[in-house]
PDB file of N, CA and C in Angstrom:
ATOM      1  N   UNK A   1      17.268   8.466  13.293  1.00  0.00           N
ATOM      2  CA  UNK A   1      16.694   9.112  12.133  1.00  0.00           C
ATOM      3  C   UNK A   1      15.427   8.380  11.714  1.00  0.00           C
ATOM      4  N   UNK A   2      14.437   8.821  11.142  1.00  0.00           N
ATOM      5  CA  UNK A   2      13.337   8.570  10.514  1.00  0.00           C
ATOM      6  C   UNK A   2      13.469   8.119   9.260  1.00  0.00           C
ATOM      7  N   UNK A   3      12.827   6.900   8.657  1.00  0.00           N
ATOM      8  CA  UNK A   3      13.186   6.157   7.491  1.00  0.00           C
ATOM      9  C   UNK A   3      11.591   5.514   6.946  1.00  0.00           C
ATOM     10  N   UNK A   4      11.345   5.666   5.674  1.00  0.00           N
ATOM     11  CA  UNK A   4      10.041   4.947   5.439  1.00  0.00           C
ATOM     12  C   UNK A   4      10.100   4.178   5.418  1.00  0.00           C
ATOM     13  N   UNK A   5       9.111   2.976   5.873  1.00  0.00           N
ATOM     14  CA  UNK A   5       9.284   1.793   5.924  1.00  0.00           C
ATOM     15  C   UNK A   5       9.435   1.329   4.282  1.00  0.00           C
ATOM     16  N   UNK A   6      10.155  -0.048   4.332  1.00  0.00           N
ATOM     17  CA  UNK A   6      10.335  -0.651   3.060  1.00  0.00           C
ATOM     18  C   UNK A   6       9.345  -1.681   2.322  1.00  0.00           C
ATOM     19  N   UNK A   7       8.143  -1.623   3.313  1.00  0.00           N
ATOM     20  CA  UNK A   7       7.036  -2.156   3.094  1.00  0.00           C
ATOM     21  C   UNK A   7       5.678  -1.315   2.666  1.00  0.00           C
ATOM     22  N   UNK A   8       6.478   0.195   2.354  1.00  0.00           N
ATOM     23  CA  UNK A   8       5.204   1.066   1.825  1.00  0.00           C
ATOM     24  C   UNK A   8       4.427   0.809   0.643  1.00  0.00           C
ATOM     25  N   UNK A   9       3.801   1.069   0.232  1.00  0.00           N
ATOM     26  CA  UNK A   9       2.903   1.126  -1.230  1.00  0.00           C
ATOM     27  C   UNK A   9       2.389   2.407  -1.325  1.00  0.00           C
ATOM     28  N   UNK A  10       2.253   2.819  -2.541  1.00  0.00           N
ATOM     29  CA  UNK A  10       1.780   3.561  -3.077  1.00  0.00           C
ATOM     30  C   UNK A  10       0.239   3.731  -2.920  1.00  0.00           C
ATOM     31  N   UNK A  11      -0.877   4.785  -2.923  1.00  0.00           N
ATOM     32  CA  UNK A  11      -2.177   4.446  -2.976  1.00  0.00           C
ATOM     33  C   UNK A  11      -2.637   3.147  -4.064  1.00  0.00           C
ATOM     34  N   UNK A  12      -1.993   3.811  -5.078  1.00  0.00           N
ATOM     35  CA  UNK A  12      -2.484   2.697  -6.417  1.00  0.00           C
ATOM     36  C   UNK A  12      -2.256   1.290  -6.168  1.00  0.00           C
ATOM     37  N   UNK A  13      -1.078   1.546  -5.683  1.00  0.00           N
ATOM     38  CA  UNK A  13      -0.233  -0.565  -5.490  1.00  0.00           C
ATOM     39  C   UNK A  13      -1.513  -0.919  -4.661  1.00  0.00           C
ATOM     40  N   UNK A  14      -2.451  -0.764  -4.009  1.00  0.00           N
ATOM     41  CA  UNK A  14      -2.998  -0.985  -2.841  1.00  0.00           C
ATOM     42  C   UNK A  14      -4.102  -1.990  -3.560  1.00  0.00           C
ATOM     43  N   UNK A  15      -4.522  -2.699  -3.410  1.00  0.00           N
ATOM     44  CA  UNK A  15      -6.314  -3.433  -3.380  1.00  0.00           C
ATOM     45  C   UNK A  15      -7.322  -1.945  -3.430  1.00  0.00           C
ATOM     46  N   UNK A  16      -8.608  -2.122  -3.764  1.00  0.00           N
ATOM     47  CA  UNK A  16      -9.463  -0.909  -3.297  1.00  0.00           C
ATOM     48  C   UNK A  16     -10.094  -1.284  -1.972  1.00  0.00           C
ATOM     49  N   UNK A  17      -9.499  -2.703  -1.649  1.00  0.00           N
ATOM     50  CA  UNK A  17     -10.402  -2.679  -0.264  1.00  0.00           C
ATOM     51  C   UNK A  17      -9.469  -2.253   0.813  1.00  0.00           C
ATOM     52  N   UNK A  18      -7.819  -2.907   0.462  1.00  0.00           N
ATOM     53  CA  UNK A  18      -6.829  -2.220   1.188  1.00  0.00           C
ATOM     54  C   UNK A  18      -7.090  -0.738   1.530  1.00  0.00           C
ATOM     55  N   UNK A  19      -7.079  -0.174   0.077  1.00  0.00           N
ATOM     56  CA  UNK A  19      -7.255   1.478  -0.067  1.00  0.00           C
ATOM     57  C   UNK A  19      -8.423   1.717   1.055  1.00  0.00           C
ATOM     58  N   UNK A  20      -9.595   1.143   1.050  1.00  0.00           N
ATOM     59  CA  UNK A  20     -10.553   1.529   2.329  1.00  0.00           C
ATOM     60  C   UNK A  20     -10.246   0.982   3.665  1.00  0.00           C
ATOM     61  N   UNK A  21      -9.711   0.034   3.721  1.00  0.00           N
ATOM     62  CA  UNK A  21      -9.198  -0.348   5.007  1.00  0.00           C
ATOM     63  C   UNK A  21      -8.295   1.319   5.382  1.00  0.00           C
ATOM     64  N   UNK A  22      -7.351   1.522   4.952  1.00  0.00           N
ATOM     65  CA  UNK A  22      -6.200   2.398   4.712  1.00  0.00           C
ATOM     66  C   UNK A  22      -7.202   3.454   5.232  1.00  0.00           C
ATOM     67  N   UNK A  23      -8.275   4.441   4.575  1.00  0.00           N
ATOM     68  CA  UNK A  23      -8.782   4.936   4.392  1.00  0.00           C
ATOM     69  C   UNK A  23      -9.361   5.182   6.155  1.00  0.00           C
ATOM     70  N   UNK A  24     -10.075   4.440   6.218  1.00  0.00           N
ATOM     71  CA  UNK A  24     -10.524   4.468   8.122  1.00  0.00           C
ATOM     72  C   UNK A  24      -9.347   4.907   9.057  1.00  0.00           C
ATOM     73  N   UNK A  25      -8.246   4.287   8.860  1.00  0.00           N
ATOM     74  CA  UNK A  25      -7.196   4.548   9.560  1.00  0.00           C
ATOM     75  C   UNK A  25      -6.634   5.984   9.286  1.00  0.00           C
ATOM     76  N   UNK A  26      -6.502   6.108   8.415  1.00  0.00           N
ATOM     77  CA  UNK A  26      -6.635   7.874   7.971  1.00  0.00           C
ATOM     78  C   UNK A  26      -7.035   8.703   8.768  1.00  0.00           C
ATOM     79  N   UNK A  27      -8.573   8.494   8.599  1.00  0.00           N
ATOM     80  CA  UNK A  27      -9.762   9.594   9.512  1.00  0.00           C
ATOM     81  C   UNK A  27      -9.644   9.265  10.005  1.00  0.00           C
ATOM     82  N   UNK A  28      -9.086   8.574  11.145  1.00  0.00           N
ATOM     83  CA  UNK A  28      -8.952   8.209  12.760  1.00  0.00           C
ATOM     84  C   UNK A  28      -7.982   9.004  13.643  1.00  0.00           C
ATOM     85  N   UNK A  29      -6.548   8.767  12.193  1.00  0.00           N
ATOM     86  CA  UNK A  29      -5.534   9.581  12.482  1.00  0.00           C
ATOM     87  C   UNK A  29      -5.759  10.820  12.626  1.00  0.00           C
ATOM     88  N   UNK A  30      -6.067  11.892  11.556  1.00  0.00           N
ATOM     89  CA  UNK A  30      -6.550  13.426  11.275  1.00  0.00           C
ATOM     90  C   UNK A  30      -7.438  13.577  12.665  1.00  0.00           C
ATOM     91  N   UNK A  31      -8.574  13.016  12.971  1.00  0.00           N
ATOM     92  CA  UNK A  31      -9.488  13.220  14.179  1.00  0.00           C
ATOM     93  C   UNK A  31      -8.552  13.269  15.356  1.00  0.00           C
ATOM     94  N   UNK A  32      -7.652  12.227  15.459  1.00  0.00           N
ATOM     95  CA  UNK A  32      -7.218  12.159  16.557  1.00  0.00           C
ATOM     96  C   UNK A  32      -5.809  13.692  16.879  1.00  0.00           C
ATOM     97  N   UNK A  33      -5.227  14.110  15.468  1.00  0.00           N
ATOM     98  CA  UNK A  33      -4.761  14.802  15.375  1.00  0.00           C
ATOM     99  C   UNK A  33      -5.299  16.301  15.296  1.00  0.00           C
ATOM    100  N   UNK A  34      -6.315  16.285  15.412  1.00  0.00           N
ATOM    101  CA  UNK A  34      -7.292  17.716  15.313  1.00  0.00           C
ATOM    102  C   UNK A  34      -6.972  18.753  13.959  1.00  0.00           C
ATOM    103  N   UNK A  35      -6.658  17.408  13.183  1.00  0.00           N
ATOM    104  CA  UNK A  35      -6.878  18.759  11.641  1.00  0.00           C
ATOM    105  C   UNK A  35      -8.056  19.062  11.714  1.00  0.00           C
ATOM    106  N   UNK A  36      -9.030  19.319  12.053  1.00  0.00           N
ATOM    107  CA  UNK A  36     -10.540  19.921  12.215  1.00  0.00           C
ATOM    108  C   UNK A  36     -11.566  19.607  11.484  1.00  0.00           C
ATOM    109  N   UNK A  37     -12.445  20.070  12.005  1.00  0.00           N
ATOM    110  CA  UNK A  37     -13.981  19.276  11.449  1.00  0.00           C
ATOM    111  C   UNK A  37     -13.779  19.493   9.937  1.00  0.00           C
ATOM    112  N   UNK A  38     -14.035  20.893   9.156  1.00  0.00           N
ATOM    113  CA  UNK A  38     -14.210  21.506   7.348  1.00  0.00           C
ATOM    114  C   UNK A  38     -13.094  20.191   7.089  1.00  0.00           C
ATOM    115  N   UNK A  39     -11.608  20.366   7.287  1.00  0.00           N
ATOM    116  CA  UNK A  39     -10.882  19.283   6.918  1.00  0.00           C
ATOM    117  C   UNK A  39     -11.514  18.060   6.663  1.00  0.00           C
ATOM    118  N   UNK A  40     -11.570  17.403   7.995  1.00  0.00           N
ATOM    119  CA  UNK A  40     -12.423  16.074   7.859  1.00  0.00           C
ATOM    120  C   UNK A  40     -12.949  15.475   7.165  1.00  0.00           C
ATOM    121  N   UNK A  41     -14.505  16.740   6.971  1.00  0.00           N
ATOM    122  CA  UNK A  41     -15.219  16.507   6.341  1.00  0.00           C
ATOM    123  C   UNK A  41     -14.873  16.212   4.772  1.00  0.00           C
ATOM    124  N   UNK A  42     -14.184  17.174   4.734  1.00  0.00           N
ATOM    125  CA  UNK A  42     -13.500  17.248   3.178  1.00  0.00           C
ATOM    126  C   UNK A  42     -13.268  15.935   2.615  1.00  0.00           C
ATOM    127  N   UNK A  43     -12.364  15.110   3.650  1.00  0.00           N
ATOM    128  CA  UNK A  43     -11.874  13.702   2.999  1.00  0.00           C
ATOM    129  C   UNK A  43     -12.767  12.508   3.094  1.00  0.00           C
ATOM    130  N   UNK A  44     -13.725  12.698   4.540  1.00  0.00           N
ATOM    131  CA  UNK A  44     -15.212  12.196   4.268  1.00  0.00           C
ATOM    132  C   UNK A  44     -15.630  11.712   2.783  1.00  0.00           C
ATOM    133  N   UNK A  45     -16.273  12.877   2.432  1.00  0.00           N
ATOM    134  CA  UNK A  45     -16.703  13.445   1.061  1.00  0.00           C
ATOM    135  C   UNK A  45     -15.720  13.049  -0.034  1.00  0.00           C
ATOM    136  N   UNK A  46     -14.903  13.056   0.019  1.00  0.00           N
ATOM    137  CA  UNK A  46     -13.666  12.652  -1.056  1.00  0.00           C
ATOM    138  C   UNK A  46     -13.902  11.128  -1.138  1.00  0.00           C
ATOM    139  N   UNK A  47     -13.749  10.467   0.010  1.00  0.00           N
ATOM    140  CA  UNK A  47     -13.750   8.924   0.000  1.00  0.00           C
ATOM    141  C   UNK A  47     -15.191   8.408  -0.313  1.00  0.00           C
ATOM    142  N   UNK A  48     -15.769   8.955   0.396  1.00  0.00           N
ATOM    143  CA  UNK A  48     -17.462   9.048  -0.172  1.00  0.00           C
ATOM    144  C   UNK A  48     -17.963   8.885  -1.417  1.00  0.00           C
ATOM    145  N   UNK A  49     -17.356   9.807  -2.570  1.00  0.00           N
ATOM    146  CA  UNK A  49     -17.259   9.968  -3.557  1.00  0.00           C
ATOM    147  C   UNK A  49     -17.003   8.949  -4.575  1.00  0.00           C
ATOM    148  N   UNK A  50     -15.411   8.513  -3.968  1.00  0.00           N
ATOM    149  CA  UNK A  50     -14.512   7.552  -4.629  1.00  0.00           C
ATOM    150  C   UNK A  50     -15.218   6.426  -4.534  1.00  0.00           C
ATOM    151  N   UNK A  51     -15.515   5.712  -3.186  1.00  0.00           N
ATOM    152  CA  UNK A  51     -16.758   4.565  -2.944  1.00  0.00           C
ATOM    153  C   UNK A  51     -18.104   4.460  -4.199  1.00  0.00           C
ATOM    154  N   UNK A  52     -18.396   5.566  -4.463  1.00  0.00           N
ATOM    155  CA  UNK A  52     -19.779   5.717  -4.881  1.00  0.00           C
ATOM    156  C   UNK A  52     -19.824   6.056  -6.436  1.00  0.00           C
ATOM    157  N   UNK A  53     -18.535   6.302  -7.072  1.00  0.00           N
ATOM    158  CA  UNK A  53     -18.819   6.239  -8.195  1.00  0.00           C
ATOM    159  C   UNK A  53     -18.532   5.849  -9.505  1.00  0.00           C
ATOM    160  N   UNK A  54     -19.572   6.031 -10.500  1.00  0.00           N
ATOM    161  CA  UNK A  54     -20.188   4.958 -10.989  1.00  0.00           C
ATOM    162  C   UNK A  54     -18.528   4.014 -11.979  1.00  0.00           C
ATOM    163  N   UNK A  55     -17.447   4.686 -12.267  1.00  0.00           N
ATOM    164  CA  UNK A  55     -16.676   3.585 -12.423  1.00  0.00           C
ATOM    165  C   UNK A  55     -16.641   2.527 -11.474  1.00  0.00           C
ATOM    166  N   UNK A  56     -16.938   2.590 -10.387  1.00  0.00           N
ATOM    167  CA  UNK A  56     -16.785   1.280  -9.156  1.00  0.00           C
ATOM    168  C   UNK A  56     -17.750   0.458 -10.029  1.00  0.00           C
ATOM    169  N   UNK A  57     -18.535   0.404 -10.756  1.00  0.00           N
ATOM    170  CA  UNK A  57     -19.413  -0.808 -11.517  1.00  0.00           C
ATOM    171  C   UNK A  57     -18.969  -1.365 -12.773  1.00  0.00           C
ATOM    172  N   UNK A  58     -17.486  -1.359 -13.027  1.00  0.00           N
ATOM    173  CA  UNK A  58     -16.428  -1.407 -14.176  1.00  0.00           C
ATOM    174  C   UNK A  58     -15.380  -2.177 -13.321  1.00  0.00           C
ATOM    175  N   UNK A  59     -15.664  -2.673 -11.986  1.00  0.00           N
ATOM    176  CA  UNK A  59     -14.785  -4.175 -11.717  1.00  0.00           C
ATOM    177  C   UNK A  59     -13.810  -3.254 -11.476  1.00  0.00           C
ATOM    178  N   UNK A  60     -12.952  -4.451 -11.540  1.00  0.00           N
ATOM    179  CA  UNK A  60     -11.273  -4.194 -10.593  1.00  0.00           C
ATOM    180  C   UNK A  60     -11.169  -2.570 -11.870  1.00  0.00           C
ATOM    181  N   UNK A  61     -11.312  -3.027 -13.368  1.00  0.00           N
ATOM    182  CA  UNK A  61     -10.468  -1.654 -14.205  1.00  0.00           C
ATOM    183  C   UNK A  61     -10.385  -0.297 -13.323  1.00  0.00           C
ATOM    184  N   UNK A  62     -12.241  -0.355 -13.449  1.00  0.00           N
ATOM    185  CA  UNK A  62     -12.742   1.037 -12.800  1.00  0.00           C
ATOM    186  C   UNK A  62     -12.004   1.468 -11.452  1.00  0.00           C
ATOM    187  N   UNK A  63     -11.621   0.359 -10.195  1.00  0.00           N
ATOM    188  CA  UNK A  63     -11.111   0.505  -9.125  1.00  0.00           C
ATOM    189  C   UNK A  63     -10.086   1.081  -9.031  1.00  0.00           C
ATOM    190  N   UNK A  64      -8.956   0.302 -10.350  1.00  0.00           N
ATOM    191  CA  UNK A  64      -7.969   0.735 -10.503  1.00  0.00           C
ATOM    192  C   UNK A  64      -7.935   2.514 -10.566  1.00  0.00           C
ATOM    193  N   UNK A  65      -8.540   2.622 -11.851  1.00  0.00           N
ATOM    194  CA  UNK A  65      -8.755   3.998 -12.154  1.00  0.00           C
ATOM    195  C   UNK A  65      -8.919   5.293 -11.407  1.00  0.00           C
ATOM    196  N   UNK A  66     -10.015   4.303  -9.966  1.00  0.00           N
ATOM    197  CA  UNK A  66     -10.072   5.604  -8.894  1.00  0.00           C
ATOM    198  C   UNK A  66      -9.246   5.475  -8.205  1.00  0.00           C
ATOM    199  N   UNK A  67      -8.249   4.514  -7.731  1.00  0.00           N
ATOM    200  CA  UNK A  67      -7.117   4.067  -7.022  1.00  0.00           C
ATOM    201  C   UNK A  67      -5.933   5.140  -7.615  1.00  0.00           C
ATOM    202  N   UNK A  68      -5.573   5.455  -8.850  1.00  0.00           N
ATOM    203  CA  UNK A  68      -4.684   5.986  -9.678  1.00  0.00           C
ATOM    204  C   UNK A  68      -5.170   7.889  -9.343  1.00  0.00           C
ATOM    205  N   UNK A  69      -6.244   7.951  -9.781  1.00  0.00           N
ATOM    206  CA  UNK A  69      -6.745   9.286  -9.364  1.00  0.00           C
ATOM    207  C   UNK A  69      -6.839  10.087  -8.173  1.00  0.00           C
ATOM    208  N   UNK A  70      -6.884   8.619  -6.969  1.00  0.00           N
ATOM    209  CA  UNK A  70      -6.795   9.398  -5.447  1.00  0.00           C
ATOM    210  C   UNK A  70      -5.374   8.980  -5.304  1.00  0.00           C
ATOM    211  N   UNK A  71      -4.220   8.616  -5.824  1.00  0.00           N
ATOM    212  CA  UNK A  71      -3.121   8.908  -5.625  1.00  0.00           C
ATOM    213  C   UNK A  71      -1.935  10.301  -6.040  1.00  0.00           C
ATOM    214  N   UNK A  72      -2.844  10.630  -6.790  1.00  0.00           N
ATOM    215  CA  UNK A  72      -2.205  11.743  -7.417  1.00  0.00           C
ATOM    216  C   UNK A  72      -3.062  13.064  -6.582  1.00  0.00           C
ATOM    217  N   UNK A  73      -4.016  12.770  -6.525  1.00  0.00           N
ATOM    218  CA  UNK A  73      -4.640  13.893  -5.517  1.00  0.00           C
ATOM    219  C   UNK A  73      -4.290  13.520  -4.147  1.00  0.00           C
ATOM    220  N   UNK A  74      -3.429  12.828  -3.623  1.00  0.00           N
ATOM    221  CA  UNK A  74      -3.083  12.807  -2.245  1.00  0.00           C
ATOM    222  C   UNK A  74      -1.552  13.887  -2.427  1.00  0.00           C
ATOM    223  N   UNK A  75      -0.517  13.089  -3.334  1.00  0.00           N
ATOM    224  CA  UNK A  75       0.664  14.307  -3.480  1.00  0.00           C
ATOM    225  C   UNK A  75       0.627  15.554  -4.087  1.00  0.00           C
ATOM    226  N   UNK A  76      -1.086  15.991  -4.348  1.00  0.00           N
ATOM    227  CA  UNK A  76      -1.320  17.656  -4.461  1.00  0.00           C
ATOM    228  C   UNK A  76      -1.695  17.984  -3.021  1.00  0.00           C
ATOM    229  N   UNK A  77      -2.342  17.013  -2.401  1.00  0.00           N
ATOM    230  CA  UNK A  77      -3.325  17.422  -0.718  1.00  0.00           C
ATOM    231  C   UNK A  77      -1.299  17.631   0.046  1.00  0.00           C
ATOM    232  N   UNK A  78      -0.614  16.466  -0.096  1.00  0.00           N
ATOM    233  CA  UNK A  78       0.204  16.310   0.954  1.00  0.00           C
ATOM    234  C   UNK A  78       1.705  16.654   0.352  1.00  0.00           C
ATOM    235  N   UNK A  79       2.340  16.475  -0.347  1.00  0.00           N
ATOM    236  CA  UNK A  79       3.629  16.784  -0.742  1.00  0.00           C
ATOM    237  C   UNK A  79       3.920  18.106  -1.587  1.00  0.00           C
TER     238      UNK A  79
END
């Protein structure tokens, strides 16, 4: 049987650099899995986003904040 590991985290529990580490491995996965280019791109652009804005200049708070926000938009994308 299939079991989640007991070493998961949540997006949020994560570092924001974890979260981008995490993040590469992602789009590597999807590419390699052929959810398709529009897809892709989509989360491209999403992470793109998250990287670039302007709370990221509000320190760890701000990080947190986008850390909390792309977790809840992952269990609308995925669950």
């Amino acid at each position: 049987s299939l079991a989640a590991s007991k070493n998961v985290k949540l997006d949020h529990q994560l570092t924001y650099n974890e979260f981008m580490y995490a993040k590469n491995l992602f789009l590597t996965a999807i590419d390699n899995a052929k959810w398709g280019d529009d897809t892709i791109d989509s989360f491209n652009w999403f992470f793109h986003n998250l990287d670039n804005h302007p709370m990221r200049e509000e320190g760890g708070r701000g990080e947190r904040a986008l850390l909390l926000y792309a977790s809840r938009a992952r269990v609308d994308w995925h669950d």
